[in-house]
PDB file of N, CA and C in Angstrom:
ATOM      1  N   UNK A   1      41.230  90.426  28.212  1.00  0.00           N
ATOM      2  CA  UNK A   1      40.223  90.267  29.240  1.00  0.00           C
ATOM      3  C   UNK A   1      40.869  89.544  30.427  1.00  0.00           C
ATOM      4  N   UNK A   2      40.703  90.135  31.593  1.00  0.00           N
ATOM      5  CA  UNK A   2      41.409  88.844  32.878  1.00  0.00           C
ATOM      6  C   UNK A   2      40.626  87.902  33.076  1.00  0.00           C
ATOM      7  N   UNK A   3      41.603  87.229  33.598  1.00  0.00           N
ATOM      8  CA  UNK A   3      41.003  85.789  33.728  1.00  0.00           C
ATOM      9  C   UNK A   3      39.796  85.482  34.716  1.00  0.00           C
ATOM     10  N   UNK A   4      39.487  86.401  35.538  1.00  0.00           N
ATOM     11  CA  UNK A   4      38.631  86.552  36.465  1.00  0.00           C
ATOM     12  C   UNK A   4      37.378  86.432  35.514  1.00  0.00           C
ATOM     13  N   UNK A   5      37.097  87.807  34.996  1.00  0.00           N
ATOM     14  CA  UNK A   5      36.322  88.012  34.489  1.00  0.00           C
ATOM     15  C   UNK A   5      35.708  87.137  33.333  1.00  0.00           C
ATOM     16  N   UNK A   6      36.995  86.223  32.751  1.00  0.00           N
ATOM     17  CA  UNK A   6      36.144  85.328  31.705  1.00  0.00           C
ATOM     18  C   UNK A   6      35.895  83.976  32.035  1.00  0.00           C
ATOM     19  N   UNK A   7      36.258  83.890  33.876  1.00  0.00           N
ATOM     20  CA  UNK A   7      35.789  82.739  34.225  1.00  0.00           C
ATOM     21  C   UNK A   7      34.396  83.551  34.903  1.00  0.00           C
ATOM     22  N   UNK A   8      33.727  84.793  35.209  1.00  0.00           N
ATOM     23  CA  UNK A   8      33.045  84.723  36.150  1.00  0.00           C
ATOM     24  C   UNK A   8      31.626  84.526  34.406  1.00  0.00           C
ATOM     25  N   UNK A   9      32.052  85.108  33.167  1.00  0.00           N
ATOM     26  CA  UNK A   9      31.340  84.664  32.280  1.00  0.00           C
ATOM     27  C   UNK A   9      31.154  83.615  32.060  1.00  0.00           C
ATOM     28  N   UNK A  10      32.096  82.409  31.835  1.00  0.00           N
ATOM     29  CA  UNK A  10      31.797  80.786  31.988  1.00  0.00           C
ATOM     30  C   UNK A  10      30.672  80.336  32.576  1.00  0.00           C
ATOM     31  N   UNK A  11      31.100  81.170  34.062  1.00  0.00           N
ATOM     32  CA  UNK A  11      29.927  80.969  34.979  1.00  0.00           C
ATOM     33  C   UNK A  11      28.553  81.819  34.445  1.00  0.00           C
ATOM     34  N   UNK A  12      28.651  82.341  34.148  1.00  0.00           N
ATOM     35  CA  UNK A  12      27.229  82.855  34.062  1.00  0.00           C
ATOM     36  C   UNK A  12      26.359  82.204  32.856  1.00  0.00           C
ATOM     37  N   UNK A  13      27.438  81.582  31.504  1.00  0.00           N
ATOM     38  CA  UNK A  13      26.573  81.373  30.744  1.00  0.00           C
ATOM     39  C   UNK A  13      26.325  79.882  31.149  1.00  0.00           C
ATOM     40  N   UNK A  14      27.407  78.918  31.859  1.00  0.00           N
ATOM     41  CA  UNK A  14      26.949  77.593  32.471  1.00  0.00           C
ATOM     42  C   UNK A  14      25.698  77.605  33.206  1.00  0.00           C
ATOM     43  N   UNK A  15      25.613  78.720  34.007  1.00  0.00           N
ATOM     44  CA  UNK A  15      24.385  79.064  35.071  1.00  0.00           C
ATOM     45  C   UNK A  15      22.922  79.296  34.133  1.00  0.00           C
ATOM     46  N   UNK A  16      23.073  79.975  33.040  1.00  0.00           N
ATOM     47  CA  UNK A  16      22.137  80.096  32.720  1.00  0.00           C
ATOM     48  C   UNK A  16      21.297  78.733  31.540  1.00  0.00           C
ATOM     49  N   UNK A  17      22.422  78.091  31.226  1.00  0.00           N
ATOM     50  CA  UNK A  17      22.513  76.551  30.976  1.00  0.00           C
ATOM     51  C   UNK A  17      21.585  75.777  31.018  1.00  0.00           C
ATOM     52  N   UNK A  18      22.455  75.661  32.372  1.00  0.00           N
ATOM     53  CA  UNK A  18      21.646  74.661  33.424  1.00  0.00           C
ATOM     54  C   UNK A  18      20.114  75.227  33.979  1.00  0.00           C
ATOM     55  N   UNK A  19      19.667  76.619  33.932  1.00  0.00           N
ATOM     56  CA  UNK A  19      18.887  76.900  34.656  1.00  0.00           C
ATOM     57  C   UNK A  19      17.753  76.939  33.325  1.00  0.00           C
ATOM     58  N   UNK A  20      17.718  77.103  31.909  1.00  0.00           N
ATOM     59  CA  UNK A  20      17.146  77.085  31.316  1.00  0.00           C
ATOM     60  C   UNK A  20      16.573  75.810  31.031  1.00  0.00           C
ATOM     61  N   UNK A  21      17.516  74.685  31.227  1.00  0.00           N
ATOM     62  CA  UNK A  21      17.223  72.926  31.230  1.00  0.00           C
ATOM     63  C   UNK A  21      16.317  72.826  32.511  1.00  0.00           C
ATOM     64  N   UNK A  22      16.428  72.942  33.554  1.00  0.00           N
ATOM     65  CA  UNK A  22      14.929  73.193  34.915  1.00  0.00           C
ATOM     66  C   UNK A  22      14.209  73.668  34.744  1.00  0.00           C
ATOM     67  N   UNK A  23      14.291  74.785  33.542  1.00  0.00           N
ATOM     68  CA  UNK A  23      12.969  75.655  33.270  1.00  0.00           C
ATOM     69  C   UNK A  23      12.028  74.995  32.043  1.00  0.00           C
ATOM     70  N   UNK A  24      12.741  73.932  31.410  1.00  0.00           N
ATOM     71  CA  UNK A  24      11.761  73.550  30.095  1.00  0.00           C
ATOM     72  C   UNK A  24      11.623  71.950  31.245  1.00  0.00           C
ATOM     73  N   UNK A  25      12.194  71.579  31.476  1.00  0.00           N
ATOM     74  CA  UNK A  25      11.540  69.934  32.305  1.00  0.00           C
ATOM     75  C   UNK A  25      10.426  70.726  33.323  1.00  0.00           C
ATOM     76  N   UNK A  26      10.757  71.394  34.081  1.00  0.00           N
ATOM     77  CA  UNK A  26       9.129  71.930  34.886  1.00  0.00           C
ATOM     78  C   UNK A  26       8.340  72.583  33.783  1.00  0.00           C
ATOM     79  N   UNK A  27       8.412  73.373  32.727  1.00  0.00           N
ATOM     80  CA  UNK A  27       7.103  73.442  31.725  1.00  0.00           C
ATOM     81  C   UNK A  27       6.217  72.149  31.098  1.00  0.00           C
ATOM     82  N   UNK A  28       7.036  71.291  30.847  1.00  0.00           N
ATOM     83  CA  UNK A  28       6.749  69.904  30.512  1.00  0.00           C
ATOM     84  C   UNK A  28       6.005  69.569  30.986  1.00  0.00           C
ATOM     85  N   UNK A  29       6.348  69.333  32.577  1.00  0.00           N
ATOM     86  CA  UNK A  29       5.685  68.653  33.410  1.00  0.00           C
ATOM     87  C   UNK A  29       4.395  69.423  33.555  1.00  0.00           C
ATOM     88  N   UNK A  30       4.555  70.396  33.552  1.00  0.00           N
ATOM     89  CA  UNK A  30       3.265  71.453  33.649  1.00  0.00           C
ATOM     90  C   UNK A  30       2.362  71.575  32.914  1.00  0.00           C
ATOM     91  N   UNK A  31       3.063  71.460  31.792  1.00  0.00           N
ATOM     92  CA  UNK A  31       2.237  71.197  30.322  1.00  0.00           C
ATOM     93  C   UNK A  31       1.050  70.024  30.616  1.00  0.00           C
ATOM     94  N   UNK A  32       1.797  68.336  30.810  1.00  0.00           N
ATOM     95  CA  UNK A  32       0.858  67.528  31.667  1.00  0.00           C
ATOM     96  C   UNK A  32       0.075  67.746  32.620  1.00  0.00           C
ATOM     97  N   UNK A  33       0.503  67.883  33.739  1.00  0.00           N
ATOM     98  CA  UNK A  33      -0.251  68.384  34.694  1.00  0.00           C
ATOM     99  C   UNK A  33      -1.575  69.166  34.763  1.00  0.00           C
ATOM    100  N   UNK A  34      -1.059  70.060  33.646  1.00  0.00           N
ATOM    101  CA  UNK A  34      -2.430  70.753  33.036  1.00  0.00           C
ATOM    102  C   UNK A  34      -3.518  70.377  32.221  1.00  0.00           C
ATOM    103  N   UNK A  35      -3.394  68.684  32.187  1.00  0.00           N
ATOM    104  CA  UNK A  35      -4.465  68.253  31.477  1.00  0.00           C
ATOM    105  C   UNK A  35      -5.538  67.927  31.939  1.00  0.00           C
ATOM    106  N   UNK A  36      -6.812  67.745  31.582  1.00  0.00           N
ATOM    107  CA  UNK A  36      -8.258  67.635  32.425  1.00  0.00           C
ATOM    108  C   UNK A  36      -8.356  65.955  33.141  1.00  0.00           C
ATOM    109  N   UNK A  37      -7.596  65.165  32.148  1.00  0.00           N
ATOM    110  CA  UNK A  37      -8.105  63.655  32.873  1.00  0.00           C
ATOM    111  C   UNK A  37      -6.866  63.046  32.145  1.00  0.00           C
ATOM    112  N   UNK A  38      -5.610  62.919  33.246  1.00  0.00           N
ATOM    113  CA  UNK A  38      -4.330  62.311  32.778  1.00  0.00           C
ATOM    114  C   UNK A  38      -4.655  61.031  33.261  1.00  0.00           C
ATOM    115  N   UNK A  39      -3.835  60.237  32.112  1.00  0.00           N
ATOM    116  CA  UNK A  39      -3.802  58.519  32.048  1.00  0.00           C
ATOM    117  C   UNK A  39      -2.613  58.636  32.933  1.00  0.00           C
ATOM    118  N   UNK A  40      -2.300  57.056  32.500  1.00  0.00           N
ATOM    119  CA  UNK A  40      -1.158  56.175  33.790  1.00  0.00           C
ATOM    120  C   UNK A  40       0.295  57.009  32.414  1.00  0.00           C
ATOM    121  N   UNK A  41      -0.085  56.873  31.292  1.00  0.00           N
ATOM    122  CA  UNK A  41       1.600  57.447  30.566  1.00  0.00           C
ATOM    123  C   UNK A  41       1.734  58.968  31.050  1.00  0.00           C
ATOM    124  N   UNK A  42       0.704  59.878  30.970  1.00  0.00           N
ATOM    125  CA  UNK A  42       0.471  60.854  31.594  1.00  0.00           C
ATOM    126  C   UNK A  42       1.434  60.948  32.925  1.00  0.00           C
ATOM    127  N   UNK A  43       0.784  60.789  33.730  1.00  0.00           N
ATOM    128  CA  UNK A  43       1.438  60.466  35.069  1.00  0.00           C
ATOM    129  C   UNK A  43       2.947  60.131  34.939  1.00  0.00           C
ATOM    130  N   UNK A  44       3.143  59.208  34.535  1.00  0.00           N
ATOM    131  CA  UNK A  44       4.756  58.595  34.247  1.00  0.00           C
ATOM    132  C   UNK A  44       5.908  59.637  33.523  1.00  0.00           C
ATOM    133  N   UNK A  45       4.979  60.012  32.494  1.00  0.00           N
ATOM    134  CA  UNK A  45       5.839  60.998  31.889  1.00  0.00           C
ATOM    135  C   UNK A  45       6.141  62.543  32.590  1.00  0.00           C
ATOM    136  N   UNK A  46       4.823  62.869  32.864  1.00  0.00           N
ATOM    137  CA  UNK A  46       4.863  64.017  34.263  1.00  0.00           C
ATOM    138  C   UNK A  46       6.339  63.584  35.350  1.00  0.00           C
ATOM    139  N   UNK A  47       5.875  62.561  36.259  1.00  0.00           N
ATOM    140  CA  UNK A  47       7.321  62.379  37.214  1.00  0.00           C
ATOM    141  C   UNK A  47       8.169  62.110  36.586  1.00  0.00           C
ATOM    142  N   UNK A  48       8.501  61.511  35.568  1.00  0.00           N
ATOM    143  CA  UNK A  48      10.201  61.489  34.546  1.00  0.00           C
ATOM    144  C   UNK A  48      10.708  62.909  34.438  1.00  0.00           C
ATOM    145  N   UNK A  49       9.223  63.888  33.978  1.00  0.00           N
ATOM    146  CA  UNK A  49      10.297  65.521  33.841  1.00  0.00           C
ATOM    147  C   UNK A  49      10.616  65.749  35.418  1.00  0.00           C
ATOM    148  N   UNK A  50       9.840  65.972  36.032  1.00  0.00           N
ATOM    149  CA  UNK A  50       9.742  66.095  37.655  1.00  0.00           C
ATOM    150  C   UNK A  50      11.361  65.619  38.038  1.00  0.00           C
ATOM    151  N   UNK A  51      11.487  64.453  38.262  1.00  0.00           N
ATOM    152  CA  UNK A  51      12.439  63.729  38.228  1.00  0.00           C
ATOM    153  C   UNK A  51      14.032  64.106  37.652  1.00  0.00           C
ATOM    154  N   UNK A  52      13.699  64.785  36.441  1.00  0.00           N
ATOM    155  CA  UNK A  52      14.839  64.858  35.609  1.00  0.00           C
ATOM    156  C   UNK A  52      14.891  66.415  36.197  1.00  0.00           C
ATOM    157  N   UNK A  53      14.069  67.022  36.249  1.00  0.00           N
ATOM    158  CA  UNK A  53      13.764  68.431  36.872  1.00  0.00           C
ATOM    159  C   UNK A  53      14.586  68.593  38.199  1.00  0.00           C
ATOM    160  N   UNK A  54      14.273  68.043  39.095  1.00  0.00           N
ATOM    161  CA  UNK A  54      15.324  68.002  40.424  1.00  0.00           C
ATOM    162  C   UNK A  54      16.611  67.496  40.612  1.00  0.00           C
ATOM    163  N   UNK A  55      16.687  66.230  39.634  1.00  0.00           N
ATOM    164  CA  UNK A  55      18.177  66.174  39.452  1.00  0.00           C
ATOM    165  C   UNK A  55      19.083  66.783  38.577  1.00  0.00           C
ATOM    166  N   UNK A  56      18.618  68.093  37.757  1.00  0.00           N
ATOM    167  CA  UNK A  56      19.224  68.834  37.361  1.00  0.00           C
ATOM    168  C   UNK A  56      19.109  70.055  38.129  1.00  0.00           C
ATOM    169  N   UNK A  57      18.447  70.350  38.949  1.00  0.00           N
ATOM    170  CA  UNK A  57      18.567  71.424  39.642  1.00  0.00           C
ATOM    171  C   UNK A  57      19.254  71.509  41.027  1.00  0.00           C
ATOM    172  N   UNK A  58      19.339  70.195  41.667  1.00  0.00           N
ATOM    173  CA  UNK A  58      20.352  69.687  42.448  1.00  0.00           C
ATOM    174  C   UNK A  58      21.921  70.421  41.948  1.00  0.00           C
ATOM    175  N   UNK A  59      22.190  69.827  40.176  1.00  0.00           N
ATOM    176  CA  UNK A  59      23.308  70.288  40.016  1.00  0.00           C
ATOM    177  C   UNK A  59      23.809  71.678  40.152  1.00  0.00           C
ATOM    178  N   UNK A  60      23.017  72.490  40.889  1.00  0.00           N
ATOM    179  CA  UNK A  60      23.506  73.788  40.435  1.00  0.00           C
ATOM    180  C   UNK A  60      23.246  74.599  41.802  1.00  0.00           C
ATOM    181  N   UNK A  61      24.313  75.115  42.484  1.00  0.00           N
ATOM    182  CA  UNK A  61      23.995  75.756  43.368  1.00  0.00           C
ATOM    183  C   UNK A  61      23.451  76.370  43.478  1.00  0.00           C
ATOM    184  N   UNK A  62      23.084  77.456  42.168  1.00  0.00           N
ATOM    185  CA  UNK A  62      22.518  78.826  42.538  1.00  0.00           C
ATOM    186  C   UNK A  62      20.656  78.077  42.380  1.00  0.00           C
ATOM    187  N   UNK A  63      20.205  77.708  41.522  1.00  0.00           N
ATOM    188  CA  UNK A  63      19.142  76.315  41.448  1.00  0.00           C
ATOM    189  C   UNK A  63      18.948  75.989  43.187  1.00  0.00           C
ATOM    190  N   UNK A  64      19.798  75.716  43.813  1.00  0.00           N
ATOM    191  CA  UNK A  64      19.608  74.782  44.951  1.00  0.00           C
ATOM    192  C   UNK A  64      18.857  75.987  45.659  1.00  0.00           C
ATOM    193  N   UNK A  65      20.025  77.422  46.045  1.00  0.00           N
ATOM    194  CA  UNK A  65      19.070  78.424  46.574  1.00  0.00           C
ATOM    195  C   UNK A  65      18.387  78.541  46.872  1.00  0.00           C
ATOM    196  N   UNK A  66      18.173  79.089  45.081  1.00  0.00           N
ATOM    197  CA  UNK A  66      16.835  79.638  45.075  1.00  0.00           C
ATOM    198  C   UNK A  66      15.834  79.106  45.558  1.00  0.00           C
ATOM    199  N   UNK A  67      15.896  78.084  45.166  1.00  0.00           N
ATOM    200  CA  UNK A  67      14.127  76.925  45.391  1.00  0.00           C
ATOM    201  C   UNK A  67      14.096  76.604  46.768  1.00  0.00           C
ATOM    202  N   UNK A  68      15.345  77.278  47.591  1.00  0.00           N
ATOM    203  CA  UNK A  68      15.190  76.613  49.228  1.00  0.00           C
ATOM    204  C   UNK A  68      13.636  77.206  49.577  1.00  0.00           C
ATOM    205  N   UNK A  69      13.552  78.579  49.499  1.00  0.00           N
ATOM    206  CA  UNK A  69      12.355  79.261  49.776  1.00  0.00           C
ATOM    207  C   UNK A  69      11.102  78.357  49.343  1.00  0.00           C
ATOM    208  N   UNK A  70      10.540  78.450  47.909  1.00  0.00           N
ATOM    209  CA  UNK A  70       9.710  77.917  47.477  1.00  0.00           C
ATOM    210  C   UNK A  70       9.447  76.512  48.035  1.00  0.00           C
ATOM    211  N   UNK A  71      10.500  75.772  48.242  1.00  0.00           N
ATOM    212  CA  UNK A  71      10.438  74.361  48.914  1.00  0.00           C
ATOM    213  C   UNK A  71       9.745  74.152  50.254  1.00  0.00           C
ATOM    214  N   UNK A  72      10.611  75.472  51.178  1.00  0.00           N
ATOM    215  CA  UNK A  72      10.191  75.671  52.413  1.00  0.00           C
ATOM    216  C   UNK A  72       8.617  75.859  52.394  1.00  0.00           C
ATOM    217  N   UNK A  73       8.887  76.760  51.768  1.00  0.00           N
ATOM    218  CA  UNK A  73       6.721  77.681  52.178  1.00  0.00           C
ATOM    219  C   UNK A  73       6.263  76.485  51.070  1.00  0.00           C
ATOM    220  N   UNK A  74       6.166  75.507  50.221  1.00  0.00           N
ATOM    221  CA  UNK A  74       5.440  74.828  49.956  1.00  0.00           C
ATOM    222  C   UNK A  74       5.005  73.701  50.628  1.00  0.00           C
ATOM    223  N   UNK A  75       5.817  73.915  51.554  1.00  0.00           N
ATOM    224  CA  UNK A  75       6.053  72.452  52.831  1.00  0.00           C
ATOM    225  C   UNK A  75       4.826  72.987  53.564  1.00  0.00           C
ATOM    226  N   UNK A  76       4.190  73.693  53.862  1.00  0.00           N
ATOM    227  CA  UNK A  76       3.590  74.627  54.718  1.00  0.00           C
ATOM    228  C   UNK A  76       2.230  74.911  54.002  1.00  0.00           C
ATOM    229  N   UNK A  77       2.391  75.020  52.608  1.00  0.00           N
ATOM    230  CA  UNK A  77       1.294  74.872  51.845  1.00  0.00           C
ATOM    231  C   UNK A  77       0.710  76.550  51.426  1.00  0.00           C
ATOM    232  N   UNK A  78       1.961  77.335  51.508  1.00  0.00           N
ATOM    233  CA  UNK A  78       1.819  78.536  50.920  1.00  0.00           C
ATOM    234  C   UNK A  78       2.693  79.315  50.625  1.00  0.00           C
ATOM    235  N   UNK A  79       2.582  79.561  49.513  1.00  0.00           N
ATOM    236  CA  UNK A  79       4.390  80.424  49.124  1.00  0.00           C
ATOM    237  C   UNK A  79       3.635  82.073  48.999  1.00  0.00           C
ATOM    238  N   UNK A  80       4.306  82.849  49.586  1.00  0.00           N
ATOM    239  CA  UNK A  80       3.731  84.444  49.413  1.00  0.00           C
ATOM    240  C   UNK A  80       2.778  84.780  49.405  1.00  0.00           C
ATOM    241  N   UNK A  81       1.724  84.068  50.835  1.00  0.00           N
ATOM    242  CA  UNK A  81       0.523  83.917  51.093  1.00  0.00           C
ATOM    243  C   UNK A  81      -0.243  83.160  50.194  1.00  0.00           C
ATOM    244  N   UNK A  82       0.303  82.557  49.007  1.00  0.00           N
ATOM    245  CA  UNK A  82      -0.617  82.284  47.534  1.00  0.00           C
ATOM    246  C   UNK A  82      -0.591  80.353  48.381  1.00  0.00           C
ATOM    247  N   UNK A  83      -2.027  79.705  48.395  1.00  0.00           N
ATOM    248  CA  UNK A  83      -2.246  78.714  47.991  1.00  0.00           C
ATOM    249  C   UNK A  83      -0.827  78.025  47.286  1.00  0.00           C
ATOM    250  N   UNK A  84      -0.144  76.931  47.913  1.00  0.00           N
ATOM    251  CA  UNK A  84       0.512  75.957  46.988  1.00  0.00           C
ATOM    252  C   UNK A  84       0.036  74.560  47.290  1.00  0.00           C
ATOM    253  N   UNK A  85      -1.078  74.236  46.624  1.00  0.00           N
ATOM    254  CA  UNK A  85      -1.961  72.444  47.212  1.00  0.00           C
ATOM    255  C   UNK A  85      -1.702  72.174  46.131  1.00  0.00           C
ATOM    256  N   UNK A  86      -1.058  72.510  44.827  1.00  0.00           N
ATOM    257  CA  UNK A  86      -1.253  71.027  43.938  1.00  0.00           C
ATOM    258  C   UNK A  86       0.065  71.247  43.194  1.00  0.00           C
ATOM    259  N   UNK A  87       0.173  70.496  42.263  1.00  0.00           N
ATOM    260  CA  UNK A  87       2.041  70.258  41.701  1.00  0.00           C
ATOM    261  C   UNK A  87       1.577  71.920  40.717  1.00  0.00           C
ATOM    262  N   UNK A  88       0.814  71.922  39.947  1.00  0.00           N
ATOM    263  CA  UNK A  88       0.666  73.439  38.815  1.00  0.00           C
ATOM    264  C   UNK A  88       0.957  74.324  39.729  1.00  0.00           C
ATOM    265  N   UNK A  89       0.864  74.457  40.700  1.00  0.00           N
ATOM    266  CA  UNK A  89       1.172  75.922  41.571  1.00  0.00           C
ATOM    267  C   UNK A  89       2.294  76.051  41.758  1.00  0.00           C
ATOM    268  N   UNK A  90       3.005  74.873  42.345  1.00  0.00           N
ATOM    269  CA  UNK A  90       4.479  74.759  42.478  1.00  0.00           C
ATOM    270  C   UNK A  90       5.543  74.705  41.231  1.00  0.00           C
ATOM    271  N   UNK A  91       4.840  73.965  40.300  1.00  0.00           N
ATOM    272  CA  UNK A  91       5.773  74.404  39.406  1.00  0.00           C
ATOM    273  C   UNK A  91       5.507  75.422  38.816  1.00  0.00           C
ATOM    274  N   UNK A  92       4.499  76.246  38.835  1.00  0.00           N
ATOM    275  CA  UNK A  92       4.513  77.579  38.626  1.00  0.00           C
ATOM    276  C   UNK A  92       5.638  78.552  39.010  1.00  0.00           C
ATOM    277  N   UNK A  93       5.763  78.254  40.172  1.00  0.00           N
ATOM    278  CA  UNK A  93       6.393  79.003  40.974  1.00  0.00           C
ATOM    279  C   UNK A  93       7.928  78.924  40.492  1.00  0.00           C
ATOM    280  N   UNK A  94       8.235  77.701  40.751  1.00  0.00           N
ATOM    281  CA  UNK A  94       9.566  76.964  40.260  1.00  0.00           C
ATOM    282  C   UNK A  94      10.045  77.519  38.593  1.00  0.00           C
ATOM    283  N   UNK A  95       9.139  77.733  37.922  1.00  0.00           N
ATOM    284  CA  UNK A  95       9.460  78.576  36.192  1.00  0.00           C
ATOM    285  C   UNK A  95       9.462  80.009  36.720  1.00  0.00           C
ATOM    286  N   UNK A  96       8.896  81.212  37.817  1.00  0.00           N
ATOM    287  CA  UNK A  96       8.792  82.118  37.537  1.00  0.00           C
ATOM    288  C   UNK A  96      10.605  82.461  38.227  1.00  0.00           C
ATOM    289  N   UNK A  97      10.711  81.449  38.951  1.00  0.00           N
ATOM    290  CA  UNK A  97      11.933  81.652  39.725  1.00  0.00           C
ATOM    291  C   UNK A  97      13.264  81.239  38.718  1.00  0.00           C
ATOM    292  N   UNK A  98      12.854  80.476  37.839  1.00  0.00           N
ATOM    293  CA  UNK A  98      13.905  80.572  36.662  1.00  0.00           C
ATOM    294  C   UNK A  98      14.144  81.622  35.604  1.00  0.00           C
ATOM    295  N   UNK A  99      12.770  82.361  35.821  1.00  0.00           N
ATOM    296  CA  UNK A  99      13.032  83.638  34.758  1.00  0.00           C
ATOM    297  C   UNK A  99      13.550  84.775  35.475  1.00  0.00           C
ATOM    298  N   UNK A 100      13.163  84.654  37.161  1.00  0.00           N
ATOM    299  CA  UNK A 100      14.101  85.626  37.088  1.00  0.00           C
ATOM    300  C   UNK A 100      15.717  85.855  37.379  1.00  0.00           C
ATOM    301  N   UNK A 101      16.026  84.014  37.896  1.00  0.00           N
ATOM    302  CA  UNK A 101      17.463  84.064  37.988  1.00  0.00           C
ATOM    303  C   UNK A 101      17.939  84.086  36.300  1.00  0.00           C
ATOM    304  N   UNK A 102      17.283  83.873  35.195  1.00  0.00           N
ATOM    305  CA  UNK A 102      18.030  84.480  33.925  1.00  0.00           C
ATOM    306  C   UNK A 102      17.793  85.699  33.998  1.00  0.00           C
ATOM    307  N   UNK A 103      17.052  86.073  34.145  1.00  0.00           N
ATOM    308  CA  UNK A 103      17.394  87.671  34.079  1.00  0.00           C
ATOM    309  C   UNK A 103      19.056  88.269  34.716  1.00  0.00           C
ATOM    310  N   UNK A 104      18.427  88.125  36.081  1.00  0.00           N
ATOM    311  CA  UNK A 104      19.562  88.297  36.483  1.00  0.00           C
ATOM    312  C   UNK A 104      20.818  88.534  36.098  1.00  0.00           C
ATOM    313  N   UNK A 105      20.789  86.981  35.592  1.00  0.00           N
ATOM    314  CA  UNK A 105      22.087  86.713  35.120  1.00  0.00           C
ATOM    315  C   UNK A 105      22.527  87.200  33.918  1.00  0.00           C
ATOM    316  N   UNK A 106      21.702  87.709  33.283  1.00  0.00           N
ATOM    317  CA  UNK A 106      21.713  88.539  31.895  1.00  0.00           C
ATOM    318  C   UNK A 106      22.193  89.500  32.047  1.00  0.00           C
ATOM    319  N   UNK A 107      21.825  90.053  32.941  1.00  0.00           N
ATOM    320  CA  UNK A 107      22.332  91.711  33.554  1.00  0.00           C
ATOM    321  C   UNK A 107      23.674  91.583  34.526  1.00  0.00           C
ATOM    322  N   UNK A 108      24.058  90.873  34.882  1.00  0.00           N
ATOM    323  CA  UNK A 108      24.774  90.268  35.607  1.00  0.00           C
ATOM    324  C   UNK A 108      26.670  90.332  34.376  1.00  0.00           C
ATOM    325  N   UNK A 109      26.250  89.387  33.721  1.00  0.00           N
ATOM    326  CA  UNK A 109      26.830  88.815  32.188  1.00  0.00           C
ATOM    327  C   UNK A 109      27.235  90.128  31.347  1.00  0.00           C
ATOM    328  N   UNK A 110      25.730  90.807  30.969  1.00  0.00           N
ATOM    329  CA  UNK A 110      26.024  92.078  30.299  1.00  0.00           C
ATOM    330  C   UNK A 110      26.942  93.021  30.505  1.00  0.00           C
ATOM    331  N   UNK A 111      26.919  93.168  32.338  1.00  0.00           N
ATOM    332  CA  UNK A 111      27.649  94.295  32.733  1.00  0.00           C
ATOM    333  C   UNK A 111      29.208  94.137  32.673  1.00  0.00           C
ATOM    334  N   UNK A 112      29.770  92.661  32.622  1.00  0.00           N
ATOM    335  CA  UNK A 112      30.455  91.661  32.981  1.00  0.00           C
ATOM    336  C   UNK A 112      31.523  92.006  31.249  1.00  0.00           C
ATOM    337  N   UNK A 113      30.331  92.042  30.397  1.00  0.00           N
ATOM    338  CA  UNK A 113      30.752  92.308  29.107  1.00  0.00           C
ATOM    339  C   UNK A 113      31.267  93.522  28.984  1.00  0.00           C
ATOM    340  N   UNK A 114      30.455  94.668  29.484  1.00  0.00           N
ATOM    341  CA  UNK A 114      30.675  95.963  29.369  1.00  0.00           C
ATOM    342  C   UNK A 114      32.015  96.292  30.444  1.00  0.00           C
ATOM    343  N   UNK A 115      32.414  95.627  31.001  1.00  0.00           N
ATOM    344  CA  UNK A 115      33.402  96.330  31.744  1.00  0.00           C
ATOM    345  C   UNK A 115      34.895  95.770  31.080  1.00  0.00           C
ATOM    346  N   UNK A 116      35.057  94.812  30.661  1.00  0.00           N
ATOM    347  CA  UNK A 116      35.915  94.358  29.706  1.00  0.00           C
ATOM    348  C   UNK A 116      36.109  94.431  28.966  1.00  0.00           C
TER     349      UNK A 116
END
């Protein structure tokens, strides 16, 4: 296999890594978020994933990207015409955008396999 190719796999399965670790800290948080009447641990534990959520997605360029969009139009208070006023919408958004950079990268990886 050249070396190209089994570093551009490194990369893809590091990428998908890291992007699966942003995708379970924003479910978390979401998970909370989604409760009817959160306490003060509630809350705390919510911004710890939050928290741990952006500084792992910081680490990752393709992470940084992606979410420029979603960041932008949430600043604005609407991502793809859709309502974004409360954290469940946004991190909605933020998990659907992790499934599809694994995808991606699945197909990406696969083909990556198949040509080697």
């Amino acid at each position: 296999m050249p070396r190209d190719a089994k570093n551009l796999i490194k990369f893809c399965k590091k990428s998908k890594d890291q992007i699966n670790l942003v995708e379970t800290l924003g479910r978390r948080a979401l998970e909370i978020e989604k409760k009817n009447d959160l306490n003060n641990d509630d809350v705390k534990n919510r911004d710890k994933y939050l928290r741990k959520m952006v500084r792992e997605s910081d680490k990752s360029k393709i992470l940084w990207w992606a979410f420029q969009d979603v960041l932008m139009n949430s600043q604005q208070i609407t991502y793809r015409k859709e309502n974004v006023t409360d954290l469940k919408s946004f991190l909605e958004e933020i998990i659907e955008i992790c499934s599809f950079l694994k995808e991606g990268i699945n197909e990406t990886e696969a083909t990556l396999l198949r040509l080697v």
